[in-house]
Protein backbone atom coordinates (compact mmCIF):
# COMPACT_ATOMS: atom_id res chain seq x y z
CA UNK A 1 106.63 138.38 50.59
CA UNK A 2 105.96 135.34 48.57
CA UNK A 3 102.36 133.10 50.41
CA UNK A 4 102.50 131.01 47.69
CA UNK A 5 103.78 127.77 49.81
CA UNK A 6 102.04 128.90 52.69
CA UNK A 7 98.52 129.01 51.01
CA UNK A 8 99.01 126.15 49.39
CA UNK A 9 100.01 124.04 52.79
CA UNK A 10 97.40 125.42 54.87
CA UNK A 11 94.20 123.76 55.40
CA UNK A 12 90.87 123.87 54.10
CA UNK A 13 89.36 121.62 56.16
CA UNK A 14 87.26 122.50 59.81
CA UNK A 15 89.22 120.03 62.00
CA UNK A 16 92.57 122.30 61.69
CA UNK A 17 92.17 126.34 62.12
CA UNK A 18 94.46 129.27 61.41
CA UNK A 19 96.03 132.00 63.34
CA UNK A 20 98.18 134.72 62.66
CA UNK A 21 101.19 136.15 64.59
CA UNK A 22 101.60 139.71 65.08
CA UNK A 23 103.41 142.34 66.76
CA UNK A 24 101.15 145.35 67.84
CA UNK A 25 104.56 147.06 68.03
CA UNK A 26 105.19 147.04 64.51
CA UNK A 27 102.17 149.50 64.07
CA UNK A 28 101.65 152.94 65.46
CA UNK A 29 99.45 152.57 68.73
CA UNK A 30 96.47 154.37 66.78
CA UNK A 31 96.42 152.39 64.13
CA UNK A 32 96.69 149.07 66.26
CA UNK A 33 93.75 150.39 68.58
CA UNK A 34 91.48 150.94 65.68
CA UNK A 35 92.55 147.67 64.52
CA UNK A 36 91.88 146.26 68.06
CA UNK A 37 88.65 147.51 68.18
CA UNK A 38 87.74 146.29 64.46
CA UNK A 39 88.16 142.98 65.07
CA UNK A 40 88.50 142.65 68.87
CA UNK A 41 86.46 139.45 68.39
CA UNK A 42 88.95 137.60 66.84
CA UNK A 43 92.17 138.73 68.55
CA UNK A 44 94.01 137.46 72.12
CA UNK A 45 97.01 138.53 73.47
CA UNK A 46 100.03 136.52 74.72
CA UNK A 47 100.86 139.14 76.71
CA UNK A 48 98.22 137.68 79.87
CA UNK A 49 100.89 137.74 82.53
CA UNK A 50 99.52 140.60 85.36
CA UNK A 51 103.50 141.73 84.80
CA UNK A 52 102.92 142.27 81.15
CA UNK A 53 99.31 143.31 80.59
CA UNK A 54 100.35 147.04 80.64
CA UNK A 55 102.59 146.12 77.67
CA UNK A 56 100.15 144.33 74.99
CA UNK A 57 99.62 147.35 72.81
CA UNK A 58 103.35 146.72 72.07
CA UNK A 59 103.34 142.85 72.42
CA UNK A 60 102.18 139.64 70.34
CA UNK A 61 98.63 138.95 69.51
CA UNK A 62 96.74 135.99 67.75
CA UNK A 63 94.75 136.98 65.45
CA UNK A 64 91.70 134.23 63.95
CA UNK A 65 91.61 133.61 60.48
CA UNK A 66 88.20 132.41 58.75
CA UNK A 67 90.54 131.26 55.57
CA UNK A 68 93.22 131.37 53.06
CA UNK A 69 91.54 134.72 51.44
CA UNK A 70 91.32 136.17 54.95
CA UNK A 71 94.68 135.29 56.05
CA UNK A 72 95.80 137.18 52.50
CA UNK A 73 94.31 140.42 53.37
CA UNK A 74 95.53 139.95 56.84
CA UNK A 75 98.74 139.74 56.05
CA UNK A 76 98.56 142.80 53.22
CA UNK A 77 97.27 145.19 55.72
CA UNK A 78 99.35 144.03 59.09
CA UNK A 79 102.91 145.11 59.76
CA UNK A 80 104.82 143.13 61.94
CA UNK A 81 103.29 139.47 60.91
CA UNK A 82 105.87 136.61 63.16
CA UNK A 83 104.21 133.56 62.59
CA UNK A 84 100.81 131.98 60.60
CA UNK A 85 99.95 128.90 62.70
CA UNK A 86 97.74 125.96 61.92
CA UNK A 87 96.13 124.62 65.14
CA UNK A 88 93.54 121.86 66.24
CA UNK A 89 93.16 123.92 69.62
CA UNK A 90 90.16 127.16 70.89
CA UNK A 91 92.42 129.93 70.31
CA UNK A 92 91.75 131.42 73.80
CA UNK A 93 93.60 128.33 74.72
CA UNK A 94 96.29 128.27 72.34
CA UNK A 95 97.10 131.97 73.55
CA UNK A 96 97.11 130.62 77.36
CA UNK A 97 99.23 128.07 75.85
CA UNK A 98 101.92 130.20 73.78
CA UNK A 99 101.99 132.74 76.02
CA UNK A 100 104.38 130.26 78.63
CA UNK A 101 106.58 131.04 75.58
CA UNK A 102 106.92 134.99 76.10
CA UNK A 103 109.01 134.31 79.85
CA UNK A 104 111.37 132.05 79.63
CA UNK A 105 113.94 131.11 82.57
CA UNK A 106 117.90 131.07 81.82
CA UNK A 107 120.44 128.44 83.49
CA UNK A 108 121.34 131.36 85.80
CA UNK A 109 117.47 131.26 87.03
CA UNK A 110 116.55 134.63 86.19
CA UNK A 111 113.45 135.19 83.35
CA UNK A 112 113.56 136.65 80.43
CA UNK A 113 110.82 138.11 78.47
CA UNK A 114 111.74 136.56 75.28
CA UNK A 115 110.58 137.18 71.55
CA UNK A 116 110.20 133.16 71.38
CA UNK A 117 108.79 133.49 67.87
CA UNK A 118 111.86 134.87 66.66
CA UNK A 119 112.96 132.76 63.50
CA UNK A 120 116.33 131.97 65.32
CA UNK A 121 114.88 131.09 68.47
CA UNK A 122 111.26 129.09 67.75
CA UNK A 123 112.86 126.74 65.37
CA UNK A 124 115.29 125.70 68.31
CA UNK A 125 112.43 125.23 71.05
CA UNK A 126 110.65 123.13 68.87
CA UNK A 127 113.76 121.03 68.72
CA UNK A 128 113.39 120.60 72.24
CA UNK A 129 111.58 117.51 72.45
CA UNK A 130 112.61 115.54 75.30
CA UNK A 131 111.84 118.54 77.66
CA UNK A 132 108.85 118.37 79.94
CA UNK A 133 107.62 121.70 78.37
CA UNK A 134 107.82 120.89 74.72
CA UNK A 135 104.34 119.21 75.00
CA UNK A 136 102.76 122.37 77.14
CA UNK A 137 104.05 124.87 74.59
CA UNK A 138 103.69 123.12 71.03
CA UNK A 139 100.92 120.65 71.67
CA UNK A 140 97.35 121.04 68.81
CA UNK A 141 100.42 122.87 66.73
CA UNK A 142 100.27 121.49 63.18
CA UNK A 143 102.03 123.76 61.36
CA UNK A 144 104.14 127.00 62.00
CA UNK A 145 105.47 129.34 59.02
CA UNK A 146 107.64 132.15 59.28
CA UNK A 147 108.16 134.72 57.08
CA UNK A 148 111.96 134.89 55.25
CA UNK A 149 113.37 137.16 53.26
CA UNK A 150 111.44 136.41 50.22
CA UNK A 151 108.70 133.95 50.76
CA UNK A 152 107.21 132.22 53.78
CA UNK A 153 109.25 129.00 55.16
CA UNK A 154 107.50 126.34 57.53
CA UNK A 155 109.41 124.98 60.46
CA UNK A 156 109.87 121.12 62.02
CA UNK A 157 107.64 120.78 65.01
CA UNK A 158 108.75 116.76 65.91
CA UNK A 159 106.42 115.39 68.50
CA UNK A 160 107.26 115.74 72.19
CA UNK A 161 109.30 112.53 73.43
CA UNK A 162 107.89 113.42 77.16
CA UNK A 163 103.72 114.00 77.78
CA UNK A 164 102.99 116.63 80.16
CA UNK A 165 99.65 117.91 81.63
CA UNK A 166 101.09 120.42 83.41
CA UNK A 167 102.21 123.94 82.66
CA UNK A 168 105.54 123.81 83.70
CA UNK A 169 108.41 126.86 83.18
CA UNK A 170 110.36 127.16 80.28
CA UNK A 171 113.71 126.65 81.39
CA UNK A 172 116.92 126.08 79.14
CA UNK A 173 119.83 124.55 79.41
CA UNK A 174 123.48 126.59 79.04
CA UNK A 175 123.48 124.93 75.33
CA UNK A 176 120.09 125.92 74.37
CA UNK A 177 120.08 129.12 75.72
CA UNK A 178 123.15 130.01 74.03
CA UNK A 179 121.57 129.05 70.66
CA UNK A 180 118.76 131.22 71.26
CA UNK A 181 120.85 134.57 72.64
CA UNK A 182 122.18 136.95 70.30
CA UNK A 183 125.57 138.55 71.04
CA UNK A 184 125.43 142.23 72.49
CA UNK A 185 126.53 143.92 69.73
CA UNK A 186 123.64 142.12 67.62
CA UNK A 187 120.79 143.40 69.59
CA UNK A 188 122.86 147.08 69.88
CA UNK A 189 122.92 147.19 66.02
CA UNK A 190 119.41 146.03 65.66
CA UNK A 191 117.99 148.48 68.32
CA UNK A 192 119.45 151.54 67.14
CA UNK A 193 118.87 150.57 63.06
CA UNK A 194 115.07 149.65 63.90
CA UNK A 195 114.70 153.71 64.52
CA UNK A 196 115.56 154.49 61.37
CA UNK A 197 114.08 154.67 58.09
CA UNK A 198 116.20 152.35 56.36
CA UNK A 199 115.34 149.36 58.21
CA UNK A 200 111.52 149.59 57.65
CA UNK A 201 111.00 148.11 54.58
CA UNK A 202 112.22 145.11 55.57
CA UNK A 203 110.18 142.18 58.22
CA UNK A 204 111.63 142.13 61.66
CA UNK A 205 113.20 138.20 61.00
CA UNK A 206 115.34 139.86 58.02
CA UNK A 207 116.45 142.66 59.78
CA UNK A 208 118.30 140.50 62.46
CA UNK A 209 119.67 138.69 59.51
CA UNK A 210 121.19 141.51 57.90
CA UNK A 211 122.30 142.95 61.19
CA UNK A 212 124.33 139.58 61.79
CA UNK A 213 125.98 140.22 57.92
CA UNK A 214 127.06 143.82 58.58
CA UNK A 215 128.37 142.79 61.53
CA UNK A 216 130.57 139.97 60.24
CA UNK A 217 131.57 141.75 56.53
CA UNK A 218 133.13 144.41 59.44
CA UNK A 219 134.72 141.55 61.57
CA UNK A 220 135.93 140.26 58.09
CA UNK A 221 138.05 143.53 57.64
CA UNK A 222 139.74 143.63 60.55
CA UNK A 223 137.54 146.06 62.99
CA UNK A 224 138.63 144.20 66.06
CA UNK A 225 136.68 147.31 68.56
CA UNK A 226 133.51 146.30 68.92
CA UNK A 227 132.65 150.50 68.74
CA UNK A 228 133.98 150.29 65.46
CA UNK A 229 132.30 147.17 64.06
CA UNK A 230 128.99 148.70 65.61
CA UNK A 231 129.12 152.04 63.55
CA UNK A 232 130.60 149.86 60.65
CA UNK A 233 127.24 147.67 61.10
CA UNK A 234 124.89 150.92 61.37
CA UNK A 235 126.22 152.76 58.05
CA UNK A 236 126.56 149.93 56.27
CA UNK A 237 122.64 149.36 57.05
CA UNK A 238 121.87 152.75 56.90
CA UNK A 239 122.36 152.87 53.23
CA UNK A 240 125.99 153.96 53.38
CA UNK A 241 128.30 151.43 52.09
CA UNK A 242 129.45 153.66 48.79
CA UNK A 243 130.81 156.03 51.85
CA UNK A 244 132.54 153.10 53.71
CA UNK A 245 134.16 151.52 50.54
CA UNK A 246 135.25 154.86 49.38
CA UNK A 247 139.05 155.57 48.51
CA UNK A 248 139.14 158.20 51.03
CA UNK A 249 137.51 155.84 54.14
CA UNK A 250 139.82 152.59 52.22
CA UNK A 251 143.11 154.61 52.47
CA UNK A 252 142.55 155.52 56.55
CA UNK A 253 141.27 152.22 57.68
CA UNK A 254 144.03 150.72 58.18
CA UNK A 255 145.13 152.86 60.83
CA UNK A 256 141.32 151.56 62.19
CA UNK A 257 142.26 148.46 62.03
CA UNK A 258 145.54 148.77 64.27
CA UNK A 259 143.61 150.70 66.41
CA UNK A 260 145.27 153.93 66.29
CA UNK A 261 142.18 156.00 65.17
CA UNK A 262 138.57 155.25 65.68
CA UNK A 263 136.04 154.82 62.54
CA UNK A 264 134.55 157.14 64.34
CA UNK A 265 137.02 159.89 63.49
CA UNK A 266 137.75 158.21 59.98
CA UNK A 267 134.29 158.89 59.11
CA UNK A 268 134.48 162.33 60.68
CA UNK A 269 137.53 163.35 58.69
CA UNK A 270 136.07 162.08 55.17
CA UNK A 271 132.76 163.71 55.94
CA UNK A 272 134.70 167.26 56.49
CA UNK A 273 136.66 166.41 53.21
């Protein structure tokens, strides 16, 4: 992954600190303990509910970065880096301040533990500027980077319209909260491909991404069963697409795509052959 935009927009200064983003998920629980208690000093974890504390060996933690050399290493030796954030803030407050982020309450009323650092989902609350909690959840923010496919990309934080002192809920309206939710079949793609192999080598934010392309290059043939555009999705991930654009898989589909035969038993058929 390409820093070299991010190092170079960072600060140097003392009046501005930096924090990185990171999933203690990404890394086996041993190796995220040891890192714990390495640098326990320096690390706080959003995950401060009394509902959630059971989960932040799995969850997101800030981690404090001295500088630009640190934040290097940092980010060579953690899996599962979100988000490098430039902050005016005490980063025990900052992660008292993000972690209003991690529950988020739908237009139905019911919460939602929410990856809100997503790079499909932060980008959009920080949009959100005429809502009382845009202040409560972004304010001493001066800078947020994400990681892309290739090389880090900053996003827009715009000042909040409306000052709050308050911590209020993060609740969304039926348009936001749409923009932020990904369709079943997305997160039944992702969840499954995460467990294997092929999906490691790539960050978390790309992996959605690519999910979302399987997923429409099987829409764009026709797969109108959502079974079939899932296992479409999953081989074409899992390193298979020679398979699926075979002549033997090419010559069946269209009995697929009328839905006479699942891809299921397509695939079946050409693996026996």
């Amino acid at each position: 992954m390409d820093t070299t935009a991010l190092l170079a927009a960072l600060p140097d200064g003392t009046d501005e600190k930096i924090c990185l983003l990171f999933e203690a998920g990404a890394q086996s629980e041993s190796d995220f303990l040891a890192f714990r208690a390495k640098h326990e000093h320096r690390l706080h974890s959003l995950y401060i509910h009394p509902q959630l504390v059971a989960l932040q060996n799995y969850g997101p933690w800030l981690l404090e970065v001295d500088d630009k050399a640190q934040l290097r290493d940092f980010l060579n030796l953690l899996s599962g880096s979100v988000a490098v954030i430039a902050y005016t803030h005490h980063l025990p407050f900052l992660a008292i301040q993000l972690s209003r982020g991690c529950t988020i309450v739908s237009p139905a009323g019911s919460t939602a533990l929410v990856r809100f650092y997503a790079s499909h989902v932060i980008p959009v609350l920080a949009a959100c500027t005429e809502h009382n909690w845009h202040a409560s959840l972004f304010s001493g923010i001066t800078q947020w980077w994400l990681p892309g496919e290739t090389q880090w990309q900053p996003i827009s934080i715009t000042p909040s319209k409306t000052a709050s002192n308050e911590a209020p809920l993060i609740r969304l309206d039926n348009t936001t909260w749409e923009q932020i939710s990904d369709k079943p079949e997305v997160n039944s793609v992702l969840n499954v491909w995460q467990t294997m192999a092929t999906s490691q080598s790539f960050p978390a934010c790309a992996q959605r991404l690519m999910v979302i392309r399987a997923l429409k290059k099987a829409a764009s043939l026709g797969l109108e069963k959502s079974a079939d555009r899932v296992l479409y999705a999953l081989c074409y991930l899992n390193g298979e697409k020679t398979r699926l654009e075979s002549e033997a898989v090419c010559a069946l589909l269209p009995g697929v795509i009328a839905g006479k035969v699942p891809l299921a038993d397509v695939l079946l058929k050409t693996a026996v052959e």
